[in-house]
N, C-alpha and C. Protein backbone atom coordinates (compact mmCIF):
# COMPACT_ATOMS: atom_id res chain seq x y z
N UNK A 1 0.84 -1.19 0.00
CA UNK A 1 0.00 0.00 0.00
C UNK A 1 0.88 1.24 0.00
N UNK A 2 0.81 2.13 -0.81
CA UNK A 2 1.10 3.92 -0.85
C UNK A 2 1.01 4.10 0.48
N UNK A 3 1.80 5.40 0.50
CA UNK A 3 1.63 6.30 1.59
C UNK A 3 0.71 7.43 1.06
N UNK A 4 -0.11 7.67 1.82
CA UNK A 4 -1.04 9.13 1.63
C UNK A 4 0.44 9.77 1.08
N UNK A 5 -0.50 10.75 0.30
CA UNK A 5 0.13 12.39 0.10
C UNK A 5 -0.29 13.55 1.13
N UNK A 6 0.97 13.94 1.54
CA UNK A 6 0.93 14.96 2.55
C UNK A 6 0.91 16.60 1.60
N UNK A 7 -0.28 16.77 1.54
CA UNK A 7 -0.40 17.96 0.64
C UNK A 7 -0.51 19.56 1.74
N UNK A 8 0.12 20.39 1.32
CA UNK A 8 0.47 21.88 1.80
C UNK A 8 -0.25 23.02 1.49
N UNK A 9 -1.37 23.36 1.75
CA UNK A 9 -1.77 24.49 1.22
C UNK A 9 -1.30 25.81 2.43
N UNK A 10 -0.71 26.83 1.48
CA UNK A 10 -0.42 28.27 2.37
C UNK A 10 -0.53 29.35 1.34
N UNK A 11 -0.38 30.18 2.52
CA UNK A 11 -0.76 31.60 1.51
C UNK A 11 -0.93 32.52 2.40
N UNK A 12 -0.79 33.96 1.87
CA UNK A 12 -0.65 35.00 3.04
C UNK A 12 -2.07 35.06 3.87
N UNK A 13 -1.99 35.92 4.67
CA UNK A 13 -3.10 35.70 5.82
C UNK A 13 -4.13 36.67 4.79
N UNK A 14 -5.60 36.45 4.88
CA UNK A 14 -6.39 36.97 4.08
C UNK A 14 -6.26 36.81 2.98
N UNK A 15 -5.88 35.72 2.22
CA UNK A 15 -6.09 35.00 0.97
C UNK A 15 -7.34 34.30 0.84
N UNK A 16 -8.11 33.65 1.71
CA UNK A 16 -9.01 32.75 2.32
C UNK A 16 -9.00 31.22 2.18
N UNK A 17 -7.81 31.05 2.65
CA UNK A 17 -7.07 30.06 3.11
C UNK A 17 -7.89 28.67 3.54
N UNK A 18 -8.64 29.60 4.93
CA UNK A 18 -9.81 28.72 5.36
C UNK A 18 -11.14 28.52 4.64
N UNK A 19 -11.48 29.72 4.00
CA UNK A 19 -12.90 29.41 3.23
C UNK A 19 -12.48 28.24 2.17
N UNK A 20 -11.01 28.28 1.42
CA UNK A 20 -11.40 27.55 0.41
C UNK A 20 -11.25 25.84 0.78
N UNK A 21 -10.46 25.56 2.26
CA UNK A 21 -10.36 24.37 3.35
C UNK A 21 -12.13 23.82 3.28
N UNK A 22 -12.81 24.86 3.61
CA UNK A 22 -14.08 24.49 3.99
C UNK A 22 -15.23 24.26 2.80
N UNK A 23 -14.57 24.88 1.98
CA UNK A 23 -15.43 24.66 0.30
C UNK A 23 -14.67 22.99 0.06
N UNK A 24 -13.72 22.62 0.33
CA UNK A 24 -13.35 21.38 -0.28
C UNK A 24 -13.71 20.37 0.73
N UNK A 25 -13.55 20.65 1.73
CA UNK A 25 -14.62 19.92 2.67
C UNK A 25 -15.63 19.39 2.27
N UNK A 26 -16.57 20.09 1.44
CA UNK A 26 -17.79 19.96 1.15
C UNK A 26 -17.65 19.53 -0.07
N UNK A 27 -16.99 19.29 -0.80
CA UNK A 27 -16.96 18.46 -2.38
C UNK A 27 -15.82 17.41 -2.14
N UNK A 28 -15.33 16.89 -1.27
CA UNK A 28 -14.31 15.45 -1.66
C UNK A 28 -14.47 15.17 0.05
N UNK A 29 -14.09 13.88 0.35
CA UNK A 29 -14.54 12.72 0.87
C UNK A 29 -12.74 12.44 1.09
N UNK A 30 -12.27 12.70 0.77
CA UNK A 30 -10.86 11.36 0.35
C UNK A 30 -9.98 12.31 0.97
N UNK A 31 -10.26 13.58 1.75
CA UNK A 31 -9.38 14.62 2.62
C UNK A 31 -9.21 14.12 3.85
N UNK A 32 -8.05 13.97 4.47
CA UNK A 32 -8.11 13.76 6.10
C UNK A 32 -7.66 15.31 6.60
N UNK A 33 -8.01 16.03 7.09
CA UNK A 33 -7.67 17.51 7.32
C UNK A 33 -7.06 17.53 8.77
N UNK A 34 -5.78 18.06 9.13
CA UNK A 34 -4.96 18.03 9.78
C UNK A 34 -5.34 19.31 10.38
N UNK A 35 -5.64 19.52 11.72
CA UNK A 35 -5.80 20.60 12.78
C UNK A 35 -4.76 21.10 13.36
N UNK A 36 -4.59 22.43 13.08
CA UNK A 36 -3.50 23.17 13.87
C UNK A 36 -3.57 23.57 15.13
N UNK A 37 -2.71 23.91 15.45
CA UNK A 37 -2.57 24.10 16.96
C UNK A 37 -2.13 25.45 17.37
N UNK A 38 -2.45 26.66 17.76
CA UNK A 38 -2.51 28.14 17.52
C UNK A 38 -2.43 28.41 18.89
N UNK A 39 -1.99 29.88 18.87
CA UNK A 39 -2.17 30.25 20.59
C UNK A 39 -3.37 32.06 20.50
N UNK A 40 -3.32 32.17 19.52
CA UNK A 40 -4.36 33.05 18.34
C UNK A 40 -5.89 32.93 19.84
N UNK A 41 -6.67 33.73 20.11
CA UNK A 41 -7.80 33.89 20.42
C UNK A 41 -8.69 33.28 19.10
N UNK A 42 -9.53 32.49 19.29
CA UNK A 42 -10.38 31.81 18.53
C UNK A 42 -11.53 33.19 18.03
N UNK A 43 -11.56 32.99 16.83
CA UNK A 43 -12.45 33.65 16.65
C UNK A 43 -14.10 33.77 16.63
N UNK A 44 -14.90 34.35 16.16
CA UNK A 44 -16.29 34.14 16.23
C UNK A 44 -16.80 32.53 15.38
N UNK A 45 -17.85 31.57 15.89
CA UNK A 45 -17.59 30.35 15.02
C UNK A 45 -16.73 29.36 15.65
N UNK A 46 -15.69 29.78 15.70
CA UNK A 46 -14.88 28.70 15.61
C UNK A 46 -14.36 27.74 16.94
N UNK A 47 -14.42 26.61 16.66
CA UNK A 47 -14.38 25.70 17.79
C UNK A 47 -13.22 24.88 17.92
N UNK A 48 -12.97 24.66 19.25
CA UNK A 48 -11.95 23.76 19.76
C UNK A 48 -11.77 22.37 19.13
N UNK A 49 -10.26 22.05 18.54
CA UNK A 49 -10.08 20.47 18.02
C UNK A 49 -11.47 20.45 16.28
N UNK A 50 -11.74 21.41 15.64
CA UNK A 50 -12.29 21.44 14.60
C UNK A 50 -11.75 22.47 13.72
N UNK A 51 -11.22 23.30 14.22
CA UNK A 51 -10.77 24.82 13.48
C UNK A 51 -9.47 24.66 13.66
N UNK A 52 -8.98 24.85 15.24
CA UNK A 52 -7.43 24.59 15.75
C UNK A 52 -7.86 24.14 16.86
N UNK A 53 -6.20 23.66 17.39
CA UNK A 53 -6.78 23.38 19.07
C UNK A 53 -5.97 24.67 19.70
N UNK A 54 -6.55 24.94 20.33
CA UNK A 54 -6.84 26.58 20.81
C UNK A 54 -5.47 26.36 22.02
N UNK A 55 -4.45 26.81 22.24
CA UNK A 55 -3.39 26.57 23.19
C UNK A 55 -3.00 27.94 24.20
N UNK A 56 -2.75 27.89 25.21
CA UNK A 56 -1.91 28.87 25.62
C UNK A 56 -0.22 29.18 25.96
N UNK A 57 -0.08 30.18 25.35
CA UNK A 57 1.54 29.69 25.42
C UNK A 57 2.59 29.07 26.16
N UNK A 58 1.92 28.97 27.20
CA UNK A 58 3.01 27.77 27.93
C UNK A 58 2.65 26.84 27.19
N UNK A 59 1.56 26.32 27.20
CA UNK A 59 0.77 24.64 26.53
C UNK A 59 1.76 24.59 25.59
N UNK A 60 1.93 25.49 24.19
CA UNK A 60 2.51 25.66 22.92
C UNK A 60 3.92 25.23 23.06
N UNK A 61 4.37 25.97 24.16
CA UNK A 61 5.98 26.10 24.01
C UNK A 61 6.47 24.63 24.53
N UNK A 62 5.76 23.87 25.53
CA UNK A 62 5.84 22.47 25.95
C UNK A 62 6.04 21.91 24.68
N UNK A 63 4.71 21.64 24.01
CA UNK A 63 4.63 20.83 22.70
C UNK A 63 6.03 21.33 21.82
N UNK A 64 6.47 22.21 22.05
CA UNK A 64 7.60 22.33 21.21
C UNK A 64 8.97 21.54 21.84
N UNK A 65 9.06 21.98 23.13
CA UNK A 65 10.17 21.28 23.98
C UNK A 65 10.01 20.16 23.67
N UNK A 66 9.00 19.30 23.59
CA UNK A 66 8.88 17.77 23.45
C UNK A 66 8.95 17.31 21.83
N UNK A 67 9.19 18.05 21.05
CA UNK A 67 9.17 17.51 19.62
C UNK A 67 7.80 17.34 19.33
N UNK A 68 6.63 17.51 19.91
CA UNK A 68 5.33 17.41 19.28
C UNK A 68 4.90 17.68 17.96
N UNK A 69 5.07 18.60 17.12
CA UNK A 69 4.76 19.79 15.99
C UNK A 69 6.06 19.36 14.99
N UNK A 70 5.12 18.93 13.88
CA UNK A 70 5.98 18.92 12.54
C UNK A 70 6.72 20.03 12.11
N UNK A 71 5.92 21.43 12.63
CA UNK A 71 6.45 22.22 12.30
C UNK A 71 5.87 23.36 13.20
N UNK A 72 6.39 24.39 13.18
CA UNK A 72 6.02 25.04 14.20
C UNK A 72 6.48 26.97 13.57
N UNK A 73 5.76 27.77 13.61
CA UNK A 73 6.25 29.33 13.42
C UNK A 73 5.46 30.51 14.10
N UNK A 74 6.11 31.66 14.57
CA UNK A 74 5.19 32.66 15.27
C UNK A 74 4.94 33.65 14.19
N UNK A 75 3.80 33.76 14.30
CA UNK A 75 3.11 35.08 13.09
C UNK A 75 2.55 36.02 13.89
N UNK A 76 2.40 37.19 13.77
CA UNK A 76 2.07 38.21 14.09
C UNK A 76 1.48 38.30 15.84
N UNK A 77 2.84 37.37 16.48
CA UNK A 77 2.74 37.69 18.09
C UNK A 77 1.68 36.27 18.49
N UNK A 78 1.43 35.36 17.71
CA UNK A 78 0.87 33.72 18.27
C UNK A 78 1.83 33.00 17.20
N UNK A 79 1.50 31.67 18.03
CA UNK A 79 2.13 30.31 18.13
C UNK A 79 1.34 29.94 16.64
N UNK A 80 1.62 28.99 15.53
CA UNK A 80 1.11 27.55 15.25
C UNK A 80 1.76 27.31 14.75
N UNK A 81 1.21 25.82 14.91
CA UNK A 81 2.11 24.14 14.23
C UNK A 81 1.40 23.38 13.87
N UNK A 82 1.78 22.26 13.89
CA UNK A 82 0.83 21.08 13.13
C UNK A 82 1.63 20.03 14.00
N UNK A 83 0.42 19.50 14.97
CA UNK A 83 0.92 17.93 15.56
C UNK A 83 1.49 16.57 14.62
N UNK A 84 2.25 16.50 15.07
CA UNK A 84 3.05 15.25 14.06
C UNK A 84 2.63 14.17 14.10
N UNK A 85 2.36 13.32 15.61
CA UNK A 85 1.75 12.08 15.76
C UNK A 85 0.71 11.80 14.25
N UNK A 86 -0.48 12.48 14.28
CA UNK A 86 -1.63 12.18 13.49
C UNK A 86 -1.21 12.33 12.25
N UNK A 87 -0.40 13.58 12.05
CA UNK A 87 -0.29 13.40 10.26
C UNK A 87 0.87 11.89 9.80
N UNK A 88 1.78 12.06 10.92
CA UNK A 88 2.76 10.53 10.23
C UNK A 88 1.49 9.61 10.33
N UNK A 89 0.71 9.03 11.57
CA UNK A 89 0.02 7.91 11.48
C UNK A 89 -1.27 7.95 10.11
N UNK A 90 -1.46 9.02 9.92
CA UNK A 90 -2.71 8.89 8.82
C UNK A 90 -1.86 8.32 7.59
N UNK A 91 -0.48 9.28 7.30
CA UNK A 91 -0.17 9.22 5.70
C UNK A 91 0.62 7.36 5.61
N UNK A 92 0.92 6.54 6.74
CA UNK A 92 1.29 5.81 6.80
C UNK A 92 -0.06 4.75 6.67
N UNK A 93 -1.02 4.86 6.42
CA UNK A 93 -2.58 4.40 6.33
C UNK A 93 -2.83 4.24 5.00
N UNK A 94 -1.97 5.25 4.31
CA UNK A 94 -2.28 5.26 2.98
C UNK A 94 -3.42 6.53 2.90
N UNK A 95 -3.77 7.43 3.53
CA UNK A 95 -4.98 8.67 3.64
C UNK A 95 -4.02 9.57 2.81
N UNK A 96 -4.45 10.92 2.27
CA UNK A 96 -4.10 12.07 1.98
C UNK A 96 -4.19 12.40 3.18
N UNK A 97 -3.56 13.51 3.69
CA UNK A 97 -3.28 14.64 4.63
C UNK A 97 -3.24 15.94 3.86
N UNK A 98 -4.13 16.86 4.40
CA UNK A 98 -4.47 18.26 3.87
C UNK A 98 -3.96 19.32 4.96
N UNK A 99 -2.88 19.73 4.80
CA UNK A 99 -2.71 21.01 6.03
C UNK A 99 -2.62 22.31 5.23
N UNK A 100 -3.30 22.75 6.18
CA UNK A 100 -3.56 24.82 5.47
C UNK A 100 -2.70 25.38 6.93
N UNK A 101 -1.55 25.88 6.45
CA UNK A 101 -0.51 25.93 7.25
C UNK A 101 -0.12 27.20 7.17
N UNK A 102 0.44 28.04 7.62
CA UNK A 102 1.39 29.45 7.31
C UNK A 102 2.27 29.28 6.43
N UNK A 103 2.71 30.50 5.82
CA UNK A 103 3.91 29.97 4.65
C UNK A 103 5.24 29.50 5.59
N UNK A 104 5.43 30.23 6.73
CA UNK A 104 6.69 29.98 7.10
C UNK A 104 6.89 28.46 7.51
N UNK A 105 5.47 28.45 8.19
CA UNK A 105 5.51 26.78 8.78
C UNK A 105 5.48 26.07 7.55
N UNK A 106 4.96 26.29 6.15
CA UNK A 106 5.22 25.29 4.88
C UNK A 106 6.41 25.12 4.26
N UNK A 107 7.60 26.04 5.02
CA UNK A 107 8.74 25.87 4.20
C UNK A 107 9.65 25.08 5.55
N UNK A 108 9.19 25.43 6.45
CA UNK A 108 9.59 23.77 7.54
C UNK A 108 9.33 22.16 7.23
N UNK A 109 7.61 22.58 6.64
CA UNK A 109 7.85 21.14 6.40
C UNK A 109 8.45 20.65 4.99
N UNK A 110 8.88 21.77 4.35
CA UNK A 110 9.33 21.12 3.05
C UNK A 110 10.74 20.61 3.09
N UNK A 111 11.44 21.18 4.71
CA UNK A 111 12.82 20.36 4.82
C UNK A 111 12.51 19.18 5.46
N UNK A 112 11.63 18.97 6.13
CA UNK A 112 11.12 17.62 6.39
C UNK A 112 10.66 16.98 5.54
N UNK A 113 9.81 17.20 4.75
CA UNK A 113 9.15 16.51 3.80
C UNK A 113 8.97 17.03 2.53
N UNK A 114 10.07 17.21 1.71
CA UNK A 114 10.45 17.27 0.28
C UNK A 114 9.29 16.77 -0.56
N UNK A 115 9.08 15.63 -0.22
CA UNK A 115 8.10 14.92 -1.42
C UNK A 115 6.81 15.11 -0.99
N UNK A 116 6.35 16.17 -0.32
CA UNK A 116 4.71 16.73 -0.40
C UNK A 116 4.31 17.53 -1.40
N UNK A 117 3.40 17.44 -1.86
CA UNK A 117 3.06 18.67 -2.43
C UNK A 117 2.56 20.30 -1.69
N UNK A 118 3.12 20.83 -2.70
CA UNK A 118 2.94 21.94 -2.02
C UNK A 118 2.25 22.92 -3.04
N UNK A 119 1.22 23.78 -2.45
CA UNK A 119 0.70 24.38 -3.37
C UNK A 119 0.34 25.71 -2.81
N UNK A 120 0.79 26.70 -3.29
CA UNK A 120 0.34 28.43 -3.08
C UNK A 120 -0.69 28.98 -3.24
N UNK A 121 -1.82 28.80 -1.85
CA UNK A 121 -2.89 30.11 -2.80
C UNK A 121 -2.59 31.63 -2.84
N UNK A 122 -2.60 31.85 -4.08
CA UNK A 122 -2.55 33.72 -4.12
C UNK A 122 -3.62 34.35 -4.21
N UNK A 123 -3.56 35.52 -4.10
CA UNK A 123 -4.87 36.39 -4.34
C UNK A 123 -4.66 36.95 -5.54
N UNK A 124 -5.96 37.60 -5.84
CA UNK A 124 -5.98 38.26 -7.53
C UNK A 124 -4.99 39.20 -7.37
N UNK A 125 -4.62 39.51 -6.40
CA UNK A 125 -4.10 41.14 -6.63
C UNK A 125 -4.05 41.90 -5.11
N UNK A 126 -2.85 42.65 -4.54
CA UNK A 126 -2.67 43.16 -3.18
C UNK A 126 -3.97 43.92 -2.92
N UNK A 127 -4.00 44.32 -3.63
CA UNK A 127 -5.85 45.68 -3.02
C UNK A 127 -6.89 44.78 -3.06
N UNK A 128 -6.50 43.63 -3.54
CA UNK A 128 -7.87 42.68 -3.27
C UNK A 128 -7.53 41.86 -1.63
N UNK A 129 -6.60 41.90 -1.57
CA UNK A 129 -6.01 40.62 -0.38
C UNK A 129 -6.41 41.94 0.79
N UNK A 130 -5.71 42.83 0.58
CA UNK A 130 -5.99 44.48 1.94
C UNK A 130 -7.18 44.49 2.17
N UNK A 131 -8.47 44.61 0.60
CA UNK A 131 -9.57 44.45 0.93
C UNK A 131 -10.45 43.41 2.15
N UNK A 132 -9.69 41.89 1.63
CA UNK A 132 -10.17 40.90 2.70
C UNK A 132 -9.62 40.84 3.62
N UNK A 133 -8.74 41.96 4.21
CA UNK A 133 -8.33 41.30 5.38
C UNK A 133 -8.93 42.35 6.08
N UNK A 134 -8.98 43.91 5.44
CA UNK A 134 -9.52 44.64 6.20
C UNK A 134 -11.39 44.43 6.71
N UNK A 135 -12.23 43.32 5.51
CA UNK A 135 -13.01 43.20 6.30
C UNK A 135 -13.31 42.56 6.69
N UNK A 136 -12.57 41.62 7.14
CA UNK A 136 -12.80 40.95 8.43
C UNK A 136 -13.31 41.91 9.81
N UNK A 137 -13.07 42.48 9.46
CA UNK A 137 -13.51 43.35 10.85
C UNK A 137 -12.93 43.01 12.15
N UNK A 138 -12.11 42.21 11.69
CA UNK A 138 -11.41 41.55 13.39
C UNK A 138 -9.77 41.98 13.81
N UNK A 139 -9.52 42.90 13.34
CA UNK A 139 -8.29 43.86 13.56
C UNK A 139 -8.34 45.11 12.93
N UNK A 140 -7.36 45.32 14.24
CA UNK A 140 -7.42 47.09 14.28
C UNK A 140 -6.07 47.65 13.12
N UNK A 141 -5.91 48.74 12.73
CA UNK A 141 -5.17 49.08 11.48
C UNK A 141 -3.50 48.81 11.47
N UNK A 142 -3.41 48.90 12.96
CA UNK A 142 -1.98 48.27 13.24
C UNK A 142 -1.68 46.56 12.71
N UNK A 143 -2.67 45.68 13.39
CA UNK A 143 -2.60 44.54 13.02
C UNK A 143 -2.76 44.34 11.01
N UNK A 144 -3.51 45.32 10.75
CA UNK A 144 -4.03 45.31 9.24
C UNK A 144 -2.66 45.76 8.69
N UNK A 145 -1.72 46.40 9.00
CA UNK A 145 -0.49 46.89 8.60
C UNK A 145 0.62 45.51 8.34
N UNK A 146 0.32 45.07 9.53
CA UNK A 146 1.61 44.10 9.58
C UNK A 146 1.29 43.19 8.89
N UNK A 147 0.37 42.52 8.84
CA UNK A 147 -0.40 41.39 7.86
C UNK A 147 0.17 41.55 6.51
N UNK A 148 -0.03 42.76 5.80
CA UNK A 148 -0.16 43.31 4.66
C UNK A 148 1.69 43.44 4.26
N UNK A 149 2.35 43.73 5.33
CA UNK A 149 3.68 43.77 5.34
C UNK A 149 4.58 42.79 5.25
N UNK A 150 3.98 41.78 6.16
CA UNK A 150 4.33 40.24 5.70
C UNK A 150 3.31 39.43 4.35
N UNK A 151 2.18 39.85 4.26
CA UNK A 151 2.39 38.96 2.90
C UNK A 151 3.21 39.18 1.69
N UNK A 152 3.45 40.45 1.45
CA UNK A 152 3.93 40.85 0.52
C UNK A 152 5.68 40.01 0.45
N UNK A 153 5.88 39.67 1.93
CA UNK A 153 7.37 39.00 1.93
C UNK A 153 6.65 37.32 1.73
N UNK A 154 5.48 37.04 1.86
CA UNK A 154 5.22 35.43 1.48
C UNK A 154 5.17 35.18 0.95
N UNK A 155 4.45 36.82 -0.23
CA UNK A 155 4.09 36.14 -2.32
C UNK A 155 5.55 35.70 -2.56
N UNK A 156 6.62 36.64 -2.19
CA UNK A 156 7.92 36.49 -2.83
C UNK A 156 8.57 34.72 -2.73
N UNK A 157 7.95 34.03 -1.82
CA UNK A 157 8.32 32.80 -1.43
C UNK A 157 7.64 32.03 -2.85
N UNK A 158 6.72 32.44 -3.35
CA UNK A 158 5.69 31.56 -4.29
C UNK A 158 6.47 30.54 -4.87
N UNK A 159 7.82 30.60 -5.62
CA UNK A 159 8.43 30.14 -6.28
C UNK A 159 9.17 29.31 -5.70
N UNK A 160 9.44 28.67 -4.08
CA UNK A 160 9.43 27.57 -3.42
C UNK A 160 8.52 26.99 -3.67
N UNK A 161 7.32 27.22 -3.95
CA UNK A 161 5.89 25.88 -4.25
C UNK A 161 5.97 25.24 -5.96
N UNK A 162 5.46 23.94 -5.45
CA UNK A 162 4.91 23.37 -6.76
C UNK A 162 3.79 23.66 -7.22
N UNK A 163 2.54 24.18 -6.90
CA UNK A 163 1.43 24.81 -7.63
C UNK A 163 1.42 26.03 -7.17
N UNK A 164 1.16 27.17 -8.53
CA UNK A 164 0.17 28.32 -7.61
C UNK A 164 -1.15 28.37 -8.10
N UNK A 165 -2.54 28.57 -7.13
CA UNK A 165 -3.54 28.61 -7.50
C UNK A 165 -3.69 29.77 -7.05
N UNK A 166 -4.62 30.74 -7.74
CA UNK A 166 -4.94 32.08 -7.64
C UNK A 166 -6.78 31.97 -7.43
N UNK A 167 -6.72 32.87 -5.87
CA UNK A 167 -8.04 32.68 -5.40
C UNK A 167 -9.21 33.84 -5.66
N UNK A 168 -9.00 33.64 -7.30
CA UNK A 168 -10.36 34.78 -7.54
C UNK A 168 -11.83 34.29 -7.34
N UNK A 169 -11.81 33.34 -7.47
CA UNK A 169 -13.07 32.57 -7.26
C UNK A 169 -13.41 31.00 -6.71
N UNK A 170 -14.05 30.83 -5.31
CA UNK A 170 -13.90 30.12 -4.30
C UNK A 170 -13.92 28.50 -5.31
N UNK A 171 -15.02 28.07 -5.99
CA UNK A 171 -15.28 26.96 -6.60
C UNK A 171 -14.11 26.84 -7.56
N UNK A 172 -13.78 27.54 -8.58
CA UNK A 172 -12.54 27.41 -9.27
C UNK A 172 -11.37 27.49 -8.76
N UNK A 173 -11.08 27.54 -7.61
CA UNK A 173 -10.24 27.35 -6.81
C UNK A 173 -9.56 25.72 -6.22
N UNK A 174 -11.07 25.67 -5.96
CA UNK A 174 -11.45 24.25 -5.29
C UNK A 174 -11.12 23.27 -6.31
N UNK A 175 -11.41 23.53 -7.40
CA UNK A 175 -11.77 22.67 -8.74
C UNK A 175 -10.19 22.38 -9.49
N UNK A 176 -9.19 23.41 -9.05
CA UNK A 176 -7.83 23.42 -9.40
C UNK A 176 -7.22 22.85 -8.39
N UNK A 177 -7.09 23.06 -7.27
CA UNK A 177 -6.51 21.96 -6.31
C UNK A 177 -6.40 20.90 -6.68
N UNK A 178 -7.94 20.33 -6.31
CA UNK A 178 -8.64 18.83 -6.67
C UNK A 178 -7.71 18.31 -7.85
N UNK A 179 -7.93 18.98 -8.54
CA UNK A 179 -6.89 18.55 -9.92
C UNK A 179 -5.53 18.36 -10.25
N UNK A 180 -5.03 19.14 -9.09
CA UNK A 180 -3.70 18.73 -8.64
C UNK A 180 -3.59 17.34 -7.93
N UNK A 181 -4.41 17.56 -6.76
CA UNK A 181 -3.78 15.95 -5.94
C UNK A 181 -4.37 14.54 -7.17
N UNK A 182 -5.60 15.11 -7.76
CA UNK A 182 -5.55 13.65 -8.86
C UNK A 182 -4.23 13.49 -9.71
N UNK A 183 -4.10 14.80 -10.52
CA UNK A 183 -2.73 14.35 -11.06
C UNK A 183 -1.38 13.71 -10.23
N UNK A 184 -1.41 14.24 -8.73
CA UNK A 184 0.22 14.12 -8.31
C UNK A 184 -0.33 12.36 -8.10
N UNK A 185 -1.61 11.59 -7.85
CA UNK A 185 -1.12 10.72 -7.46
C UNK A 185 -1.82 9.97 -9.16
N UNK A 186 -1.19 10.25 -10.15
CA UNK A 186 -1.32 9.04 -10.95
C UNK A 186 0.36 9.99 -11.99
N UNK A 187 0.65 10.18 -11.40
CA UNK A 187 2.55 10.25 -11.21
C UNK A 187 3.21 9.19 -11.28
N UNK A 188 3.96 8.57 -12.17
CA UNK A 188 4.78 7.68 -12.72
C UNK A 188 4.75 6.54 -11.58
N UNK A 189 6.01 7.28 -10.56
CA UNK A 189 6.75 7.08 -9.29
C UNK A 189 5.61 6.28 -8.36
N UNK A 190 4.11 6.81 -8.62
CA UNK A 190 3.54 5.92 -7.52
C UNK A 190 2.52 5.02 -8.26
N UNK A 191 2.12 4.87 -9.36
CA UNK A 191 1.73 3.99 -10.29
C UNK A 191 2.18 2.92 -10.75
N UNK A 192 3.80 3.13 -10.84
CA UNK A 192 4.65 1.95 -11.52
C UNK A 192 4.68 1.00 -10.62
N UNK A 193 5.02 1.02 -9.30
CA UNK A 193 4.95 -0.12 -8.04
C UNK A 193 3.45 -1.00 -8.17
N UNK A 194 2.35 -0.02 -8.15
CA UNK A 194 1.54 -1.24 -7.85
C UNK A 194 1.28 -2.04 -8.93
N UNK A 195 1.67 -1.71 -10.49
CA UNK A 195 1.01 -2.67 -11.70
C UNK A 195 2.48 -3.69 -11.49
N UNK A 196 3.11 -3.55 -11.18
CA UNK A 196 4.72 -4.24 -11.42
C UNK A 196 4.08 -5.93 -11.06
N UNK A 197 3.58 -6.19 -10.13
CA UNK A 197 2.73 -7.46 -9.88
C UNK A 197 1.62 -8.25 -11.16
N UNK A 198 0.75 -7.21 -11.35
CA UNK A 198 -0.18 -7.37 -11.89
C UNK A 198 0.15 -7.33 -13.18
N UNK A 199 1.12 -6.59 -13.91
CA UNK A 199 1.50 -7.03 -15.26
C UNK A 199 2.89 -8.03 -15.79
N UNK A 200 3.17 -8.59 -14.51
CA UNK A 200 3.46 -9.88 -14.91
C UNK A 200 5.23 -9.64 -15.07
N UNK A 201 6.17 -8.60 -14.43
CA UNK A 201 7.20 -8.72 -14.53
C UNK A 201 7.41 -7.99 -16.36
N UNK A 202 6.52 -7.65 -17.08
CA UNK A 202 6.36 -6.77 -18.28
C UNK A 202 7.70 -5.30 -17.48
N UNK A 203 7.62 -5.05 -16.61
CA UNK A 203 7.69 -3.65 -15.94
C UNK A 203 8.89 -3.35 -14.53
């Protein structure tokens, strides 16, 4: 049996990172979605061990002392990572693993894990990304500053990823992903092993 694909989605903050997590949610079945672990105040909605698991920074900094977190980065004054236990045990199952991660934490795991895919969502355009972050309504112009200051240093990363998908529109978004993880897994490298039996030493 394969190992799942450990697939990477990141992108600057107010790209909608999470809306388009939750649009694919709702059209594929074959996602195991990997929960982060944040020290971030939860926002309106959002719930414990479904969104993130909600930490306080001692909690955080433990899990780090102990090797817990595949990867781990501080953004704009909070903690997140991604617990390691669950994503090694799923992709060793043979599951996909889906993490919507920070860029910084996606270029951690790409020294760990080279052979994930990794894929960039961008936005149409900076006055569109300022637009969504400013309405969120959930930060004040200072926080809206720095956001805006660091993505502009995350687009520049784009060209560390193997896909970029550009998030002008939530369903065509969704619909380009999807189309990525079908292609990465009918990829030479993981196709040729399992017929090698079945066609008889041909291979």
């Amino acid at each position: 049996m394969n190992k799942g694909l450990l697939i990477v989605l990141s992108g600057p903050s107010g790209v909608g990172k999470g809306t388009v997590c939750a649009a694919l949610r709702s059209k594929t079945k074959n996602l195991v979605y990997s929960v982060s672990a944040t020290t971030r105040k939860p926002r309106e909605g959002e719930v414990d061990g479904i969104n993130y698991f909600f930490k306080t920074r001692q909690e955080f900094e433990r899990m780090i002392e102990q090797d817990e977190l595949l990867e781990w980065a501080e953004y704009v004054g909070n903690y997140y990572g991604t617990p390691a236990q669950f994503v090694h045990q799923t992709l060793n199952e043979g599951k996909d693993v889906f993490l919507e991660i920070e860029v910084q934490g996606a270029m951690k795991v790409k020294q760990k894990f080279p052979e994930a895919v990794f894929i960039f969502l961008a936005p149409p355009s900076l006055s569109e990304l300022e637009k969504r972050i400013t309405g969120r309504g959930t930060d004040d112009i200072d926080v809206i500053r720095k956001r805006m200051s660091v993505a502009i240093d995350e687009i520049k990363l784009m060209e560390q990823y193997d896909y970029v998908v550009v998030n002008d529109e939530i369903d065509c978004a969704c619909q380009r992903i999807m189309s990525i993880i079908e292609a990465e897994h009918c990829k030479r490298e993981r196709i040729v092993p399992q017929l090698t039996t079945s066609l008889n030493g041909v291979i």
